[in-house]
C-alpha atoms as a PDB file:
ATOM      1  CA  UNK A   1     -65.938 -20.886  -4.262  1.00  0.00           C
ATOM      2  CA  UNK A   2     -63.619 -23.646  -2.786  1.00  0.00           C
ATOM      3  CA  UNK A   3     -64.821 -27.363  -3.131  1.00  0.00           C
ATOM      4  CA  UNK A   4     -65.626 -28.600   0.429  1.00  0.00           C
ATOM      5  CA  UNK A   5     -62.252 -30.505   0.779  1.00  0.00           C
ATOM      6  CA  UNK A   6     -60.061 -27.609   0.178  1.00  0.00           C
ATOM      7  CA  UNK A   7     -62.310 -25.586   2.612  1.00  0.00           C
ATOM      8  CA  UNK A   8     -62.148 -28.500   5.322  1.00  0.00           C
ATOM      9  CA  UNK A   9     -58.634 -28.940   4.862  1.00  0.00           C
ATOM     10  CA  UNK A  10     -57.575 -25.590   5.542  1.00  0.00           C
ATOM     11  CA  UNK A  11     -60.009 -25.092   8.398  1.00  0.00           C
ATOM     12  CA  UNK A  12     -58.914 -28.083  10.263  1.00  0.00           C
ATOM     13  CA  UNK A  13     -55.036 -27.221   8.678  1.00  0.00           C
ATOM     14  CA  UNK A  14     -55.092 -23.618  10.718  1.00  0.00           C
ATOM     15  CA  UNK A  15     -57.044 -25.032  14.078  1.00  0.00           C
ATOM     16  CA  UNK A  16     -54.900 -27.806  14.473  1.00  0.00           C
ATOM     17  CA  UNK A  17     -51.861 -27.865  12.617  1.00  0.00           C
ATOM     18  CA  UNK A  18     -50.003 -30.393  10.139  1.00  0.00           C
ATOM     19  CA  UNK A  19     -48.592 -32.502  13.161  1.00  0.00           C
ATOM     20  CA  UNK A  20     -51.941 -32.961  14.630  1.00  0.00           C
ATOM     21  CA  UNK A  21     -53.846 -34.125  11.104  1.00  0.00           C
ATOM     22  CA  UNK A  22     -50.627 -36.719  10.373  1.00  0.00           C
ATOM     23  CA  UNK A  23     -51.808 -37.923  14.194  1.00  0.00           C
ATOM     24  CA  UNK A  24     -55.463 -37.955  12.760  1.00  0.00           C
ATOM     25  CA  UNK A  25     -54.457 -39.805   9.647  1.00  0.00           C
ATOM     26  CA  UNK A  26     -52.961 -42.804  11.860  1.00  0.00           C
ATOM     27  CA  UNK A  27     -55.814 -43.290  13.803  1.00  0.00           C
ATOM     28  CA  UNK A  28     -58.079 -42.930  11.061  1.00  0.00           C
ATOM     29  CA  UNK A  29     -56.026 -45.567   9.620  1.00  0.00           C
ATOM     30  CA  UNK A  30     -56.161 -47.715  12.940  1.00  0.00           C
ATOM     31  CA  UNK A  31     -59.953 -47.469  12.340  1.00  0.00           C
ATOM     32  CA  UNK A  32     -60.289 -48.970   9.393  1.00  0.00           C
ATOM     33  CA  UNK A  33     -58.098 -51.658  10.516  1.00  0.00           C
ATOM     34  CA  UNK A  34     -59.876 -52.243  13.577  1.00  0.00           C
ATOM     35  CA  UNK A  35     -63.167 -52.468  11.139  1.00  0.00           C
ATOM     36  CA  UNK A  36     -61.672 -54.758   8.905  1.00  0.00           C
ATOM     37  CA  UNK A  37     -60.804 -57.063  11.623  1.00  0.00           C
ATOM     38  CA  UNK A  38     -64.400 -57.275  13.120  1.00  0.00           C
ATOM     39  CA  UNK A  39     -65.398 -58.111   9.329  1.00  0.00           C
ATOM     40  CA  UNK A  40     -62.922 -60.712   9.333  1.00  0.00           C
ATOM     41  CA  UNK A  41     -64.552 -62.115  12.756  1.00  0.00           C
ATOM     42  CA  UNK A  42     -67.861 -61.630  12.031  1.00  0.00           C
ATOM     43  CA  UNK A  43     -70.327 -64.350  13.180  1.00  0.00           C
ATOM     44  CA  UNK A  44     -72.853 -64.149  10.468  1.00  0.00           C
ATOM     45  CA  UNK A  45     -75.637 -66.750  10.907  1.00  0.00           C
ATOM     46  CA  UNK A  46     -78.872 -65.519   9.533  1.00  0.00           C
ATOM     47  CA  UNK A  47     -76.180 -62.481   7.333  1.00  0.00           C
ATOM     48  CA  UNK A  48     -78.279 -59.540   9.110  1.00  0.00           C
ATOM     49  CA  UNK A  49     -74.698 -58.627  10.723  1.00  0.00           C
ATOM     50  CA  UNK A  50     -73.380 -58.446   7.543  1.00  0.00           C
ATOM     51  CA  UNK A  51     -74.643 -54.753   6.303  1.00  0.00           C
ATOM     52  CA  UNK A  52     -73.988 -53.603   9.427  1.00  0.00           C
ATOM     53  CA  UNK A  53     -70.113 -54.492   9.037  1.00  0.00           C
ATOM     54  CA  UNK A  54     -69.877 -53.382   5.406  1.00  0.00           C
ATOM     55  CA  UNK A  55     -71.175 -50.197   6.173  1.00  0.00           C
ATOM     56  CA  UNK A  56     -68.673 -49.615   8.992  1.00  0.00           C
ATOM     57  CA  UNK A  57     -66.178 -50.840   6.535  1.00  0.00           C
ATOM     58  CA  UNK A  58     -66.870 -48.433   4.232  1.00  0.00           C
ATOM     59  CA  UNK A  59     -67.162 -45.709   6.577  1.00  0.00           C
ATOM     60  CA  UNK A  60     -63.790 -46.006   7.347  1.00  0.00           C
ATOM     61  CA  UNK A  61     -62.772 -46.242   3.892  1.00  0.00           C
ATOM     62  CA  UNK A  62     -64.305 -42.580   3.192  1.00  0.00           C
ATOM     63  CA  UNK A  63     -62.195 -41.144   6.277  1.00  0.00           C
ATOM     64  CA  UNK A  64     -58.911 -42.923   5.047  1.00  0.00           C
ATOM     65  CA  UNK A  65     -59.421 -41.377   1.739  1.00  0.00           C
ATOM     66  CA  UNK A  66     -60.538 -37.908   3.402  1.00  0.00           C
ATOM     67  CA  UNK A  67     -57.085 -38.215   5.413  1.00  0.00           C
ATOM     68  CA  UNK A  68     -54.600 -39.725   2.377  1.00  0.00           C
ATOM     69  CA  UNK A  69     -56.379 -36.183   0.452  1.00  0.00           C
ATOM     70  CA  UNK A  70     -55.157 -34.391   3.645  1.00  0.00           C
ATOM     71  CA  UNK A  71     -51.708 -35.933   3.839  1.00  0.00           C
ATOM     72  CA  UNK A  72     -51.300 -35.331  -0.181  1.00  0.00           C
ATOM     73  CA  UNK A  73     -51.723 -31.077   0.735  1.00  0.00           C
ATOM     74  CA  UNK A  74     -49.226 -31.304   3.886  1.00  0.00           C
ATOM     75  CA  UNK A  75     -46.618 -33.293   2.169  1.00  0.00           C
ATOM     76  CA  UNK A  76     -47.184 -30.515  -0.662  1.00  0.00           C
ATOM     77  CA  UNK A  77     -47.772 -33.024  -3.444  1.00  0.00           C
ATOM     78  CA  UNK A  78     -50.578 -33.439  -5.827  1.00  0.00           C
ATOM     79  CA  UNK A  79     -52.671 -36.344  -7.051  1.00  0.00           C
ATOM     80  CA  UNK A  80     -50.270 -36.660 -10.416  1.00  0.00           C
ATOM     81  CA  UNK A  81     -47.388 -37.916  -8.658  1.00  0.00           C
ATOM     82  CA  UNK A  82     -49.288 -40.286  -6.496  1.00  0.00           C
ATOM     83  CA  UNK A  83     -51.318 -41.602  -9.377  1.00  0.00           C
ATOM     84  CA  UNK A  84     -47.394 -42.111 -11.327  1.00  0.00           C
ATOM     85  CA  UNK A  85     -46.518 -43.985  -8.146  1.00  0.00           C
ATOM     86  CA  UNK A  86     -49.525 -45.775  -8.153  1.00  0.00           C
ATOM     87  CA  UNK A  87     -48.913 -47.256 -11.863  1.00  0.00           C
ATOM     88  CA  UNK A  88     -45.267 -48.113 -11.522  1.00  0.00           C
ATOM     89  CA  UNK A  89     -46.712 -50.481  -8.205  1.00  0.00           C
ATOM     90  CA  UNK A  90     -49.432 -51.873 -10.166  1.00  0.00           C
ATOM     91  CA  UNK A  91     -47.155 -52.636 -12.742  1.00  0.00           C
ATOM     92  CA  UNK A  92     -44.886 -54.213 -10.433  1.00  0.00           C
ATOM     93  CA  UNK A  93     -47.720 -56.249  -9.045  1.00  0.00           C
ATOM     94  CA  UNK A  94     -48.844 -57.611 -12.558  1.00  0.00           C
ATOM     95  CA  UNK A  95     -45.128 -58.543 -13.483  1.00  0.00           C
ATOM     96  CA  UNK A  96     -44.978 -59.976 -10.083  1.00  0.00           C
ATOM     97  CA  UNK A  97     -48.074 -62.268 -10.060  1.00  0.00           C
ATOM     98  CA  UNK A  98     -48.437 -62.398 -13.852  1.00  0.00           C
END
């Protein structure tokens, strides 16, 4: 049986097409900017706002990583190379701040 991502993938993959899930990806991405900004501007007094935003926050998060898992299949990729491209920019950031 396929894993739930492969099956959502490909369901939403034939419906809508590659175009329409990079389209999805960028406002998925929006999202979680717009959430991270209303963190930022949060007006915390008493912090009861405050598991409300991380929650949204991390909501967002999920869906960005649902999406970048998307965008890996329809730039026909796989997790290896991203995770190679990963290290050589973590390495650069150590060397860079080190």
């Amino acid at each position: 049986m396929k894993n739930l991502q492969t099956k959502a993938f490909e369901l939403l993959n034939t419906k809508f097409g590659n175009e329409k899930q990079i389209n999805k990806s960028i406002e998925e991405l929006s999202e979680l900017i717009q959430s991270l900004a209303r963190y930022l501007n949060r007006d915390v007094k008493d912090g009861s706002h405050m598991d409300f935003d991380v929650v949204e926050v991390l909501t967002e998060i999920a869906d960005v990583q649902i999406i970048t898992d998307f965008l890996i299949r329809i730039f026909e990729t796989d997790q290896k190379i991203i995770n190679v491209i990963k290290l050589a920019k973590l390495n650069k950031v150590i060397q860079n701040n080190g």
